[in-house]
C-alpha atoms as a PDB file:
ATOM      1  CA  UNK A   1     -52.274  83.748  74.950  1.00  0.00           C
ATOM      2  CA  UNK A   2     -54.670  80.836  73.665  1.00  0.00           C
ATOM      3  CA  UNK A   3     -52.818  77.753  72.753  1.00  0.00           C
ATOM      4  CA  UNK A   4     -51.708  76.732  69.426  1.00  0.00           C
ATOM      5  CA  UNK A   5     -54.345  73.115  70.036  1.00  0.00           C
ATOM      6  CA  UNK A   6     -57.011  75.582  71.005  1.00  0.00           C
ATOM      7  CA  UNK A   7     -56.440  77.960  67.976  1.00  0.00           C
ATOM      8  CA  UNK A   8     -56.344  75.106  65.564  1.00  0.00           C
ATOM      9  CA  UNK A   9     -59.333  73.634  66.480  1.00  0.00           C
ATOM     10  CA  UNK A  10     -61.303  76.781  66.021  1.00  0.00           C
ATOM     11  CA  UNK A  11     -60.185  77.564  62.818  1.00  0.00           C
ATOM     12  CA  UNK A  12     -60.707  73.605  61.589  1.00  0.00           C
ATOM     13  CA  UNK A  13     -64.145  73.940  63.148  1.00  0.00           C
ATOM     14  CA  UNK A  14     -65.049  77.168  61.170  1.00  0.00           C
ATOM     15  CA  UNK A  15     -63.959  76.074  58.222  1.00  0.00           C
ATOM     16  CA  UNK A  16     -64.739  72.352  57.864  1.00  0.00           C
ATOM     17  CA  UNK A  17     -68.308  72.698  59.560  1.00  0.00           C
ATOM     18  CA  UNK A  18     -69.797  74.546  56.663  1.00  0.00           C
ATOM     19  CA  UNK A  19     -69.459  71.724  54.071  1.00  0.00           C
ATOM     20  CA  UNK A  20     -71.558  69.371  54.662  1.00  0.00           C
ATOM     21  CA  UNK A  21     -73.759  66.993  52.357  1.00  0.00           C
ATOM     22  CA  UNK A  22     -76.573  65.815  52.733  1.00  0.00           C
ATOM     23  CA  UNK A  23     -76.292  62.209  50.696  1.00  0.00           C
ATOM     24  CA  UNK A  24     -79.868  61.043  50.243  1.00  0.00           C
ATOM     25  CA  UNK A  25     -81.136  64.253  49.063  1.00  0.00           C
ATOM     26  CA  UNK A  26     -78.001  64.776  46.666  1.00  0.00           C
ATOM     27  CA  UNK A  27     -78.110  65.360  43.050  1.00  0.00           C
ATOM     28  CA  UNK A  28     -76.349  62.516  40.599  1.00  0.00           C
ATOM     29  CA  UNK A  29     -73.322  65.284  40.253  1.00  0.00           C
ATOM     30  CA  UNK A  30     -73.246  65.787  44.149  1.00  0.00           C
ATOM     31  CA  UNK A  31     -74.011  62.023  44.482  1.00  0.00           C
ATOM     32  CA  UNK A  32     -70.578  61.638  42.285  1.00  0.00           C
ATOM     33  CA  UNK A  33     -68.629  63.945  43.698  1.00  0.00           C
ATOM     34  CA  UNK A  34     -69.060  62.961  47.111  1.00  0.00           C
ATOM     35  CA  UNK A  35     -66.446  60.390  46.553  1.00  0.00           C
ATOM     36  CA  UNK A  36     -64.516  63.407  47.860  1.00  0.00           C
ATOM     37  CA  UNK A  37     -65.867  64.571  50.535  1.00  0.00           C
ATOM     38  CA  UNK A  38     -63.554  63.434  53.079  1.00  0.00           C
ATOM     39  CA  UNK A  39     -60.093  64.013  51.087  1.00  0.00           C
ATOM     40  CA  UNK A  40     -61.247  67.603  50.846  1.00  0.00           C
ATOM     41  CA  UNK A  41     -62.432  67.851  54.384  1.00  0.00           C
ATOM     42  CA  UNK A  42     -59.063  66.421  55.399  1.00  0.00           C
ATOM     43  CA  UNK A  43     -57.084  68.838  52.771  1.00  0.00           C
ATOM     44  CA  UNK A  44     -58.844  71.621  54.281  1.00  0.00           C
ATOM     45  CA  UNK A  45     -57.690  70.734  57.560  1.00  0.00           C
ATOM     46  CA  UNK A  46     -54.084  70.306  56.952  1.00  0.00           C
ATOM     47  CA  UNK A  47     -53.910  72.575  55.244  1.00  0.00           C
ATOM     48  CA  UNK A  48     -55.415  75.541  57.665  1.00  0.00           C
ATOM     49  CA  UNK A  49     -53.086  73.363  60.774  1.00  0.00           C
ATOM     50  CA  UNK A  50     -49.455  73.943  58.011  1.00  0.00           C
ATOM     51  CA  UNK A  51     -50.871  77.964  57.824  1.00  0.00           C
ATOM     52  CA  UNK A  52     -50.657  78.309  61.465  1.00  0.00           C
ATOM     53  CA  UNK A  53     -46.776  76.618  61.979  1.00  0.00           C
ATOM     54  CA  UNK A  54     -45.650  78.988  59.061  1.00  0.00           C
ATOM     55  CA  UNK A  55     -47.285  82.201  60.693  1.00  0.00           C
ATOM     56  CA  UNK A  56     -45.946  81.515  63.964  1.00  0.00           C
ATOM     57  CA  UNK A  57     -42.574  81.599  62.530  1.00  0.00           C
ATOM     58  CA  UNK A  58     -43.713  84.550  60.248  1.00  0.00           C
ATOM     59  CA  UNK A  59     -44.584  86.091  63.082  1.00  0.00           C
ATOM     60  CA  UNK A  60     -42.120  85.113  65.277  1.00  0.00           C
ATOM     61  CA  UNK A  61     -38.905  87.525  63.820  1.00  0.00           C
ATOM     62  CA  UNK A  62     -36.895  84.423  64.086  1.00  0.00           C
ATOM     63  CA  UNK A  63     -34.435  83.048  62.016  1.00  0.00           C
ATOM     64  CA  UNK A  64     -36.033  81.377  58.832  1.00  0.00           C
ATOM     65  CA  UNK A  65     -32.782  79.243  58.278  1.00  0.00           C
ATOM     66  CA  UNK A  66     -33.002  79.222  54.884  1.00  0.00           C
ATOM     67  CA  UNK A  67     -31.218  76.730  52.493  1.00  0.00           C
ATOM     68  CA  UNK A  68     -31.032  76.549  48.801  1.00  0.00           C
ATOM     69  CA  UNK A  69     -32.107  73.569  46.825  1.00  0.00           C
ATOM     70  CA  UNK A  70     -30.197  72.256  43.529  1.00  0.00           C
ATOM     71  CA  UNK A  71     -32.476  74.371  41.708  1.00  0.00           C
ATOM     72  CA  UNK A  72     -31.615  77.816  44.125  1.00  0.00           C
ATOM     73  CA  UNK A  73     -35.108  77.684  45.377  1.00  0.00           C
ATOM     74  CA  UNK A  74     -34.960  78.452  48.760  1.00  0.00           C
ATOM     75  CA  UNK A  75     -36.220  76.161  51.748  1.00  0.00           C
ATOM     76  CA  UNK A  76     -36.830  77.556  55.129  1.00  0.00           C
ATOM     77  CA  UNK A  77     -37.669  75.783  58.535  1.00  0.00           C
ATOM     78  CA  UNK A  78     -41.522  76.736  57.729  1.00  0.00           C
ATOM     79  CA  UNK A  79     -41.428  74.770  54.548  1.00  0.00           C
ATOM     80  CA  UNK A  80     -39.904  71.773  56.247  1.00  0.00           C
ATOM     81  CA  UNK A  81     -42.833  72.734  59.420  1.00  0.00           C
ATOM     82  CA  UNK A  82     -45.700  72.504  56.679  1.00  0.00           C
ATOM     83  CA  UNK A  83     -44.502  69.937  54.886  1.00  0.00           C
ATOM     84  CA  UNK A  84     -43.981  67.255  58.191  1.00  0.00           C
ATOM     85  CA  UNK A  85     -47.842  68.456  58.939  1.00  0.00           C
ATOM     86  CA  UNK A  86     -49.312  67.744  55.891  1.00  0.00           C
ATOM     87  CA  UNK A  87     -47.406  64.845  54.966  1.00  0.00           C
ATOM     88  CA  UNK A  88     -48.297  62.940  58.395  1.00  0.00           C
ATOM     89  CA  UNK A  89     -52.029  64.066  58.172  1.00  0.00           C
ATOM     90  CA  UNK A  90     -52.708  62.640  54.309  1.00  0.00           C
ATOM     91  CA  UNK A  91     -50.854  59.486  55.122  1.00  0.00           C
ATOM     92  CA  UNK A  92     -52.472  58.579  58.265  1.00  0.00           C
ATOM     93  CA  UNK A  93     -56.164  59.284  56.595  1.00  0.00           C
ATOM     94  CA  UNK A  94     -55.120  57.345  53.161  1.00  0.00           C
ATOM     95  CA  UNK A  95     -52.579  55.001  53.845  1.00  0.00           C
ATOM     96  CA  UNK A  96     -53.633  53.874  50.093  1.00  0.00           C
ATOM     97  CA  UNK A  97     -52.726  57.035  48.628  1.00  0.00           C
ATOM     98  CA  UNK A  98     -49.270  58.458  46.861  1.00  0.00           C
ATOM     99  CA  UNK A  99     -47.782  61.574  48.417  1.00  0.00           C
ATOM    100  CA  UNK A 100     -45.956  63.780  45.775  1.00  0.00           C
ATOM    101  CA  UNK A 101     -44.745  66.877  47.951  1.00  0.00           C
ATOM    102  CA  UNK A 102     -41.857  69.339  46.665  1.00  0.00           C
ATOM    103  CA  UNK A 103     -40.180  68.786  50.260  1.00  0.00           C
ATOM    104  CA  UNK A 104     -40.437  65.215  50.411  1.00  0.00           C
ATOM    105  CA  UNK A 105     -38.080  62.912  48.370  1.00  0.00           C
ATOM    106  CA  UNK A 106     -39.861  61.657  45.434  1.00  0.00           C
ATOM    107  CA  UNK A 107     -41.416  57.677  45.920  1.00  0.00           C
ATOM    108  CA  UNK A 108     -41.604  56.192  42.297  1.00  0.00           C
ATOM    109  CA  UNK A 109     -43.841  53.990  43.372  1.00  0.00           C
ATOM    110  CA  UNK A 110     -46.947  56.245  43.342  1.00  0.00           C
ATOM    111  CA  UNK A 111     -47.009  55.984  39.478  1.00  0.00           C
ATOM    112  CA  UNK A 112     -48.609  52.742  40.049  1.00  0.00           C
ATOM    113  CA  UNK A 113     -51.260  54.544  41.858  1.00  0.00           C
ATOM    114  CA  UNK A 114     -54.361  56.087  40.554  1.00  0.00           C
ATOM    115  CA  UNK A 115     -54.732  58.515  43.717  1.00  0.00           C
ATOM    116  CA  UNK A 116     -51.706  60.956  44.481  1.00  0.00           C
ATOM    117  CA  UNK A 117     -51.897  64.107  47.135  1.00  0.00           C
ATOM    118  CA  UNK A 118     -49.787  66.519  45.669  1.00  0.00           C
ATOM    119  CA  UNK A 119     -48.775  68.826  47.777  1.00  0.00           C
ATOM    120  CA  UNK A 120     -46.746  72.721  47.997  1.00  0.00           C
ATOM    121  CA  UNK A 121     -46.040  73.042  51.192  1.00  0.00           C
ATOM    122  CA  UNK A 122     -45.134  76.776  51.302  1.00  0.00           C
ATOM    123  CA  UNK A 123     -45.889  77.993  47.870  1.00  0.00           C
ATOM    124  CA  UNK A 124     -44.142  81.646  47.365  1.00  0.00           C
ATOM    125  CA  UNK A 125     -41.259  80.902  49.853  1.00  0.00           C
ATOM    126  CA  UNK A 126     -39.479  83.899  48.126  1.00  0.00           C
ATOM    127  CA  UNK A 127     -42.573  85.863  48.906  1.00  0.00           C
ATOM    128  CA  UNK A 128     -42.460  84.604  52.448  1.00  0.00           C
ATOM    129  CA  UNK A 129     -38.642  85.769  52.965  1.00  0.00           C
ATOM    130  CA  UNK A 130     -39.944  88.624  51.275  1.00  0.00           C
ATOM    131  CA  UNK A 131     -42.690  89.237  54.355  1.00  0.00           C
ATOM    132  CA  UNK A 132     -45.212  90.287  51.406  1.00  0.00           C
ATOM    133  CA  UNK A 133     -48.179  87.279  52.557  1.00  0.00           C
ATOM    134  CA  UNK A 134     -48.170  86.459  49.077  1.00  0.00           C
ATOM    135  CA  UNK A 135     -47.669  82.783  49.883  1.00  0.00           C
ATOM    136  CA  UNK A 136     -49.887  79.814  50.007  1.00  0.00           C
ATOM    137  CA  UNK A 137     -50.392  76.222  51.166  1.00  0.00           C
ATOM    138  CA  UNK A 138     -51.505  74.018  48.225  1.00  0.00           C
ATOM    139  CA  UNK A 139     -52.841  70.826  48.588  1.00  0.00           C
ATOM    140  CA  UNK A 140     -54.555  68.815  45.495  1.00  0.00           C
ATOM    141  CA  UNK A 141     -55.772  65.056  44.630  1.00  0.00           C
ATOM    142  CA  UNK A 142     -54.607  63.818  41.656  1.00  0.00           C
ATOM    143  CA  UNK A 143     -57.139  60.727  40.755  1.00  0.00           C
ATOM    144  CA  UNK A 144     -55.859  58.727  37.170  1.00  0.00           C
ATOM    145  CA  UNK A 145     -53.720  61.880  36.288  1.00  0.00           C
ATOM    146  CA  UNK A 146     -56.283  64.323  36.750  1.00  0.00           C
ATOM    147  CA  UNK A 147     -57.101  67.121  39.742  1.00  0.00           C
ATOM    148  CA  UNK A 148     -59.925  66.075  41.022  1.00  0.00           C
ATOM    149  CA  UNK A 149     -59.917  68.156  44.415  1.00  0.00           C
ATOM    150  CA  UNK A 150     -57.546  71.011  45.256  1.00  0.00           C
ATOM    151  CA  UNK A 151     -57.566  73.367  48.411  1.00  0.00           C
ATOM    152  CA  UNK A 152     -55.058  76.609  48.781  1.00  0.00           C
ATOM    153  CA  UNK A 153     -54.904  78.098  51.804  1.00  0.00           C
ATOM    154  CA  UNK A 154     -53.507  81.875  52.548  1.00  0.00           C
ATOM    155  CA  UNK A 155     -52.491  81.770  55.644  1.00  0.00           C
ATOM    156  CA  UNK A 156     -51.825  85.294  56.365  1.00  0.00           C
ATOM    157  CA  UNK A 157     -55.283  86.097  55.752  1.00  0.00           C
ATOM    158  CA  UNK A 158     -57.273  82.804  56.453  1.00  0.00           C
ATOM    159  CA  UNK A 159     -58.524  82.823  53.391  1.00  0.00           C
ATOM    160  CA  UNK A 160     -59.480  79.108  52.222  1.00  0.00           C
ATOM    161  CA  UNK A 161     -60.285  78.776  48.275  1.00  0.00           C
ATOM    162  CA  UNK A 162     -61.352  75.062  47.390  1.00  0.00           C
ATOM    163  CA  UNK A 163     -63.105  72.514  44.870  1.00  0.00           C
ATOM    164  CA  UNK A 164     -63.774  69.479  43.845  1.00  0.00           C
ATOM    165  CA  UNK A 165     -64.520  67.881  40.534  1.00  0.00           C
ATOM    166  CA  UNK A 166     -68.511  68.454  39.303  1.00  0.00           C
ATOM    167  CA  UNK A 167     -69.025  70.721  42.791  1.00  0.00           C
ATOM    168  CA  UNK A 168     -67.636  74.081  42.499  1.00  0.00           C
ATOM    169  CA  UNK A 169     -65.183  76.252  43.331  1.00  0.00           C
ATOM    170  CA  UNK A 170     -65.515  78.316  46.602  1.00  0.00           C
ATOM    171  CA  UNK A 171     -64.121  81.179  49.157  1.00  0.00           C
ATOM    172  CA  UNK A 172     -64.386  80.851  52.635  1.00  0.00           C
ATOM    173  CA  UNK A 173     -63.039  83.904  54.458  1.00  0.00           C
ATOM    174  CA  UNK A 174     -62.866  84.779  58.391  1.00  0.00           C
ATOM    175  CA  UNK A 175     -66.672  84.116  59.751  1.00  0.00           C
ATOM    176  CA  UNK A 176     -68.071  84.122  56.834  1.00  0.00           C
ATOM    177  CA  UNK A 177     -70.062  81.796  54.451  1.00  0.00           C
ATOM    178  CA  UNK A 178     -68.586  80.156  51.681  1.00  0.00           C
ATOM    179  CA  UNK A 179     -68.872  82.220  48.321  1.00  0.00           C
ATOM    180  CA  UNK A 180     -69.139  80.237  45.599  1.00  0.00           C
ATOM    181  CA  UNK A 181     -66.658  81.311  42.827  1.00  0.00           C
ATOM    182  CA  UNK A 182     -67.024  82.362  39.000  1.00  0.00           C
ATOM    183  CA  UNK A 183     -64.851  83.881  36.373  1.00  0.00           C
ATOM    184  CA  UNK A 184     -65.408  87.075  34.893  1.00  0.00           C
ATOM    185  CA  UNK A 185     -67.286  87.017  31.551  1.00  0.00           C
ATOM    186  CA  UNK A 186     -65.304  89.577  29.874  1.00  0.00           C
ATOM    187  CA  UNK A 187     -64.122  88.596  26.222  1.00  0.00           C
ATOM    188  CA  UNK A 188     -63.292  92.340  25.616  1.00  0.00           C
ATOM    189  CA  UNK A 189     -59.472  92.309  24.578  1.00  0.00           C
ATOM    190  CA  UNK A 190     -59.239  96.336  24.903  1.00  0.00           C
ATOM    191  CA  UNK A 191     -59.843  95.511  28.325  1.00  0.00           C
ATOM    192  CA  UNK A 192     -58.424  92.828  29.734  1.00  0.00           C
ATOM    193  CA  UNK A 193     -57.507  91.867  33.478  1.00  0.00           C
ATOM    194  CA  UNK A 194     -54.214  89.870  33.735  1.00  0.00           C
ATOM    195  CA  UNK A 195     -51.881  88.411  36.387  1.00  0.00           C
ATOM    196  CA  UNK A 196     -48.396  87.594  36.109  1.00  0.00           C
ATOM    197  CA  UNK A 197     -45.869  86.462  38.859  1.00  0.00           C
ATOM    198  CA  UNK A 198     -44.160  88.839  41.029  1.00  0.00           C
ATOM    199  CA  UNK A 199     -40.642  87.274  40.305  1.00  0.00           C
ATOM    200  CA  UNK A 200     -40.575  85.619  37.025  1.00  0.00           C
ATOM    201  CA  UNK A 201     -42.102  87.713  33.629  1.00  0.00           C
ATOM    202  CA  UNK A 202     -41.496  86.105  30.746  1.00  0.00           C
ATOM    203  CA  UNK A 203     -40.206  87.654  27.029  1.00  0.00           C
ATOM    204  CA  UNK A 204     -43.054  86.069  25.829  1.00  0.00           C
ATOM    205  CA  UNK A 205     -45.772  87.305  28.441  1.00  0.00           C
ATOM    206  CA  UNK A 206     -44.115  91.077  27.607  1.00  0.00           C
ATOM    207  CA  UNK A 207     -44.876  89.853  24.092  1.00  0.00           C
ATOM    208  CA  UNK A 208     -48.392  89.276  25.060  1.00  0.00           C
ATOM    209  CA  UNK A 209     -48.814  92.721  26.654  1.00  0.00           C
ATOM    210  CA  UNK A 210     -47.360  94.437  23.732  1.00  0.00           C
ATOM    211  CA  UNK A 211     -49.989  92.484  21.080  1.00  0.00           C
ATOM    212  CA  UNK A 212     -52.776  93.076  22.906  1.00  0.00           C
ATOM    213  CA  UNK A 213     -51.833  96.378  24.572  1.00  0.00           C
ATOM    214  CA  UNK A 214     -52.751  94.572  27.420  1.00  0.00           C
ATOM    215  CA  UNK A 215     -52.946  97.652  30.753  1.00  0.00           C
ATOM    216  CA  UNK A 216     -54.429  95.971  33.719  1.00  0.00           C
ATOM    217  CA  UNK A 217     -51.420  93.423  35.044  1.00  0.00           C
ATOM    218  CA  UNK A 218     -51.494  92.205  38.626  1.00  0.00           C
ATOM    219  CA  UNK A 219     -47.932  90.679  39.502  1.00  0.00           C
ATOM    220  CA  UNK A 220     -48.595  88.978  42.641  1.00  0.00           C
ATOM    221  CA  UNK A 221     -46.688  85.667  44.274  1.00  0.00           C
ATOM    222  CA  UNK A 222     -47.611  82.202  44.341  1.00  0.00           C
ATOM    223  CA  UNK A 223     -51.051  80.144  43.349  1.00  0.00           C
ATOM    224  CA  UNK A 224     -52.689  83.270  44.165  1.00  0.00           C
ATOM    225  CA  UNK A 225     -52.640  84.305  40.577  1.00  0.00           C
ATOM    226  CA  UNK A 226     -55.529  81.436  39.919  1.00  0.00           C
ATOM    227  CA  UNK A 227     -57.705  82.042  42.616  1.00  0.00           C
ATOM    228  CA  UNK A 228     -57.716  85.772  41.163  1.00  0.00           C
ATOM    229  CA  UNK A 229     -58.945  84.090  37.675  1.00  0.00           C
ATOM    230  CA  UNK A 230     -61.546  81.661  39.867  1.00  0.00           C
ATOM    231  CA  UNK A 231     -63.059  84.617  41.494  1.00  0.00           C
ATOM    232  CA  UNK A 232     -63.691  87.054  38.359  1.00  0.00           C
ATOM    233  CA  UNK A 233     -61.135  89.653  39.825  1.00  0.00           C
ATOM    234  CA  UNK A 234     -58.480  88.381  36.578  1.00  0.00           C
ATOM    235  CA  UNK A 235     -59.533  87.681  33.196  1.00  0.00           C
ATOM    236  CA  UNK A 236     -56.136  85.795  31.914  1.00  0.00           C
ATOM    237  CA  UNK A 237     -52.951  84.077  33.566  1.00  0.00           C
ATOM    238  CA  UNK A 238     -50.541  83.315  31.194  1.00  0.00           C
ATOM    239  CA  UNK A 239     -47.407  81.318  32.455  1.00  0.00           C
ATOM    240  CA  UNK A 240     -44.877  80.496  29.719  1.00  0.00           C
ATOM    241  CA  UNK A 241     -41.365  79.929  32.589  1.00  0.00           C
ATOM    242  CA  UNK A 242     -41.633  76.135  33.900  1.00  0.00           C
ATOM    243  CA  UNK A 243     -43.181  75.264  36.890  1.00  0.00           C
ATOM    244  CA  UNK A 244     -43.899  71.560  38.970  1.00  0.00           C
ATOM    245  CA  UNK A 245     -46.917  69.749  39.449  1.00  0.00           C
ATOM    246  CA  UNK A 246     -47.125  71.011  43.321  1.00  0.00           C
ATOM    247  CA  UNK A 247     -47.365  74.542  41.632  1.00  0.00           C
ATOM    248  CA  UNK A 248     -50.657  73.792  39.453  1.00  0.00           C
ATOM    249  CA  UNK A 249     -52.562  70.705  40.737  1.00  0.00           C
ATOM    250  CA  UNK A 250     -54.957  72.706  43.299  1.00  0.00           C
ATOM    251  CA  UNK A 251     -55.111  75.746  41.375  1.00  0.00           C
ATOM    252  CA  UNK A 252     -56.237  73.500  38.242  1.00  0.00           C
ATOM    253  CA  UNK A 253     -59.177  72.540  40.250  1.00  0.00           C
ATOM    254  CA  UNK A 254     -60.263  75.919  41.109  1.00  0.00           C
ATOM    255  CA  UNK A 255     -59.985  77.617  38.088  1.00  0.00           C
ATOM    256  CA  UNK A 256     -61.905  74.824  36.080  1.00  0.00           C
ATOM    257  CA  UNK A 257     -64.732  74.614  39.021  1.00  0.00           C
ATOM    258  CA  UNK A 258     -65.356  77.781  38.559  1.00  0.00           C
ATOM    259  CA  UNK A 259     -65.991  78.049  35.206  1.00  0.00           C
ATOM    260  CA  UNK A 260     -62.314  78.493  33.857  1.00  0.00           C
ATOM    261  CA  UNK A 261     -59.745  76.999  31.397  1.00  0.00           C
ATOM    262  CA  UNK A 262     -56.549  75.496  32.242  1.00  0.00           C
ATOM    263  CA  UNK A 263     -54.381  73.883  29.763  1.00  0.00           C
ATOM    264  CA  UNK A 264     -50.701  73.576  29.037  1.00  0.00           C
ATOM    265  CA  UNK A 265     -49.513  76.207  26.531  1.00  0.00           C
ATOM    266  CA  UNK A 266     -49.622  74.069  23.493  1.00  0.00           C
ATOM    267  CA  UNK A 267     -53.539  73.703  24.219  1.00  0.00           C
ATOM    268  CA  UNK A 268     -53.184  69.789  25.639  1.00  0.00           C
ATOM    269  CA  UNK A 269     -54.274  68.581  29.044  1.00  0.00           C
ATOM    270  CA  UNK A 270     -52.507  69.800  32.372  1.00  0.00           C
ATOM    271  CA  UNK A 271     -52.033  65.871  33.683  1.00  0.00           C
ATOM    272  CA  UNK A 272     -51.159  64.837  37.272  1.00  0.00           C
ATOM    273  CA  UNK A 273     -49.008  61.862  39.229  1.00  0.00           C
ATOM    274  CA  UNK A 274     -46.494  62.199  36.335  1.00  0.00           C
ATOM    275  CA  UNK A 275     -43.089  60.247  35.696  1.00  0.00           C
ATOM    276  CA  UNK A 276     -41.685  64.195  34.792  1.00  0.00           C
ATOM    277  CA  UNK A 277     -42.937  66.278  37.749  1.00  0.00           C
ATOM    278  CA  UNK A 278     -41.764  69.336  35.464  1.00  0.00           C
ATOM    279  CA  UNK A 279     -44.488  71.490  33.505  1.00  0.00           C
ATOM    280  CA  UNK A 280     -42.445  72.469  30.972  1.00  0.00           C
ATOM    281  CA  UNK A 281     -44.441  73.101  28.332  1.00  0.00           C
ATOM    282  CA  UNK A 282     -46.115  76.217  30.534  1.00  0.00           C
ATOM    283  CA  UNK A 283     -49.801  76.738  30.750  1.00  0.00           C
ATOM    284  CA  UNK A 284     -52.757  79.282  30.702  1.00  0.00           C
ATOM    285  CA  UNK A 285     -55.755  79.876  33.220  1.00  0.00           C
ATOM    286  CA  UNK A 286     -57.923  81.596  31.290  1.00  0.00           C
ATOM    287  CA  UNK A 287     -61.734  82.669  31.949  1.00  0.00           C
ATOM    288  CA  UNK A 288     -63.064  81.962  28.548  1.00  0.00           C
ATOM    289  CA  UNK A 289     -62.127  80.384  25.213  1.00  0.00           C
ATOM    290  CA  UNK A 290     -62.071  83.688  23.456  1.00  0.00           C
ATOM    291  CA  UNK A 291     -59.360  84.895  25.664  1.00  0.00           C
ATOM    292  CA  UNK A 292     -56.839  82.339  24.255  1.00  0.00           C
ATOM    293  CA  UNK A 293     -54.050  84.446  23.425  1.00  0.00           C
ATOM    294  CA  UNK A 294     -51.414  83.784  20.639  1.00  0.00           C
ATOM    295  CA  UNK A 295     -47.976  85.768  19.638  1.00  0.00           C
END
């Protein structure tokens, strides 16, 4: 059985060799966005190394040991496993930078900084007790209150979805390419494509289905639902129940890289590195402006 060093470092090197820049040749957008090169080559990373502790205790049959949070989330020793990897890989990179994780006690001091990681460790833990592999890693950079990189990684099927701001949004599967990512175009409202979580459906999303006799619904767990939008295979996400920053930040990214809009549900800007971690207001990830749904 090859080691769990030896596995990593495949996996990193597959992944992390295939975006590379060349600087001198670069565009003024490339030249801009570069900034970010090695935050998202380090996301990417820590990401991919958290997917392989939770599927060796996926995998493993063993005893999640799961807890329940104030809230009655549930926390399990492969949120705590992703969460100590993470955590210890953004901090010794950027030293400089805040660390808002939903596993980590909360540091008030990163609202005096300008760039925060924020992190999900396990999003879809439910789904993960479930044994569905709806479930994602999450990892985003929040520069003056705004996602400005974002990487979620699946780890059950190695997908690796990822952007950064003025570059793109992109799919790298198992030895392949990376595919660059677009919504849909479809504005047809007789035929829409939507997505809707697997344990939380709102009165007012059934609302939605109901005024737009809306028949194609997905409900699938965690930050998956956006990368669906990003990659044309959803046309709308609507979310009106509250979610955190750690559920949003890197799925933000992606949907607006490739070609998307995500706002809070009262139409204002989804903002990062907040003193109220809470999203209350809900939000949308939508493919185009014409799909902007109202009760």
């Amino acid at each position: 059985m090859l080691s769990l060093g030896y596995r990593i470092g495949r996996i990193i090197d597959r992944k992390v060799r295939t975006q590379t820049y060349n600087k001198s040749s670069a565009s003024p957008v490339q030249r801009e966005t570069a900034m970010w090169d090695n935050e998202l080559k380090t996301a990417k990373e820590a990401a991919i190394r958290a997917g392989i502790a939770i599927m060796d205790i996926y995998e493993s049959g063993s005893d999640p040991e799961v807890e329940y949070k104030a809230d009655e989330s549930p926390l399990t020793k492969a949120d705590k496993a992703s969460n100590a990897i993470i955590v210890s890989i953004l901090r010794e990179r950027f030293p400089g930078y805040a660390v808002l994780s939903e596993e980590e006690k909360d540091n008030r001091s990163r609202l005096e900084n300008d760039l925060c990681f924020v992190v999900d460790p396990l999003d879809g833990t439910k789904e993960f007790l479930k044994r569905n592999g709806q479930f994602t890693v999450n990892i985003a950079l929040s520069h003056k209150h705004k996602a400005v990189m974002g990487v979620i990684y699946v780890p059950v099927s190695g997908d690796l979805y990822y952007a950064s701001e003025g570059d793109g949004a992109y799919l790298e599967c198992k030895d392949k390419s990376p595919q660059r990512l677009h919504v849909s175009g479809n504005t047809d409202h007789s035929d829409l494509s939507a997505v809707a979580s697997g344990s939380h459906f709102a009165p007012e999303m059934q609302q939605l289905v109901e005024k737009y006799d809306i028949r194609r619904i997905l409900r699938i767990g965690s930050s998956l639902k956006g990368c669906l939008v990003a990659k044309g295979e959803a046309d709308i996400y609507y979310r009106h129940n509250p979610t955190m920053e750690w559920d949003t930040a890197a799925m933000q990214c992606i949907v607006e890289e490739a070609g998307g809009i995500f706002r809070q549900m009262d139409d204002s800007p989804m903002l990062y590195n907040r003193e109220d971690s809470l999203n209350s207001k809900g939000f949308y990830a939508i493919n185009k402006e014409e799909n902007r749904l109202t009760l």
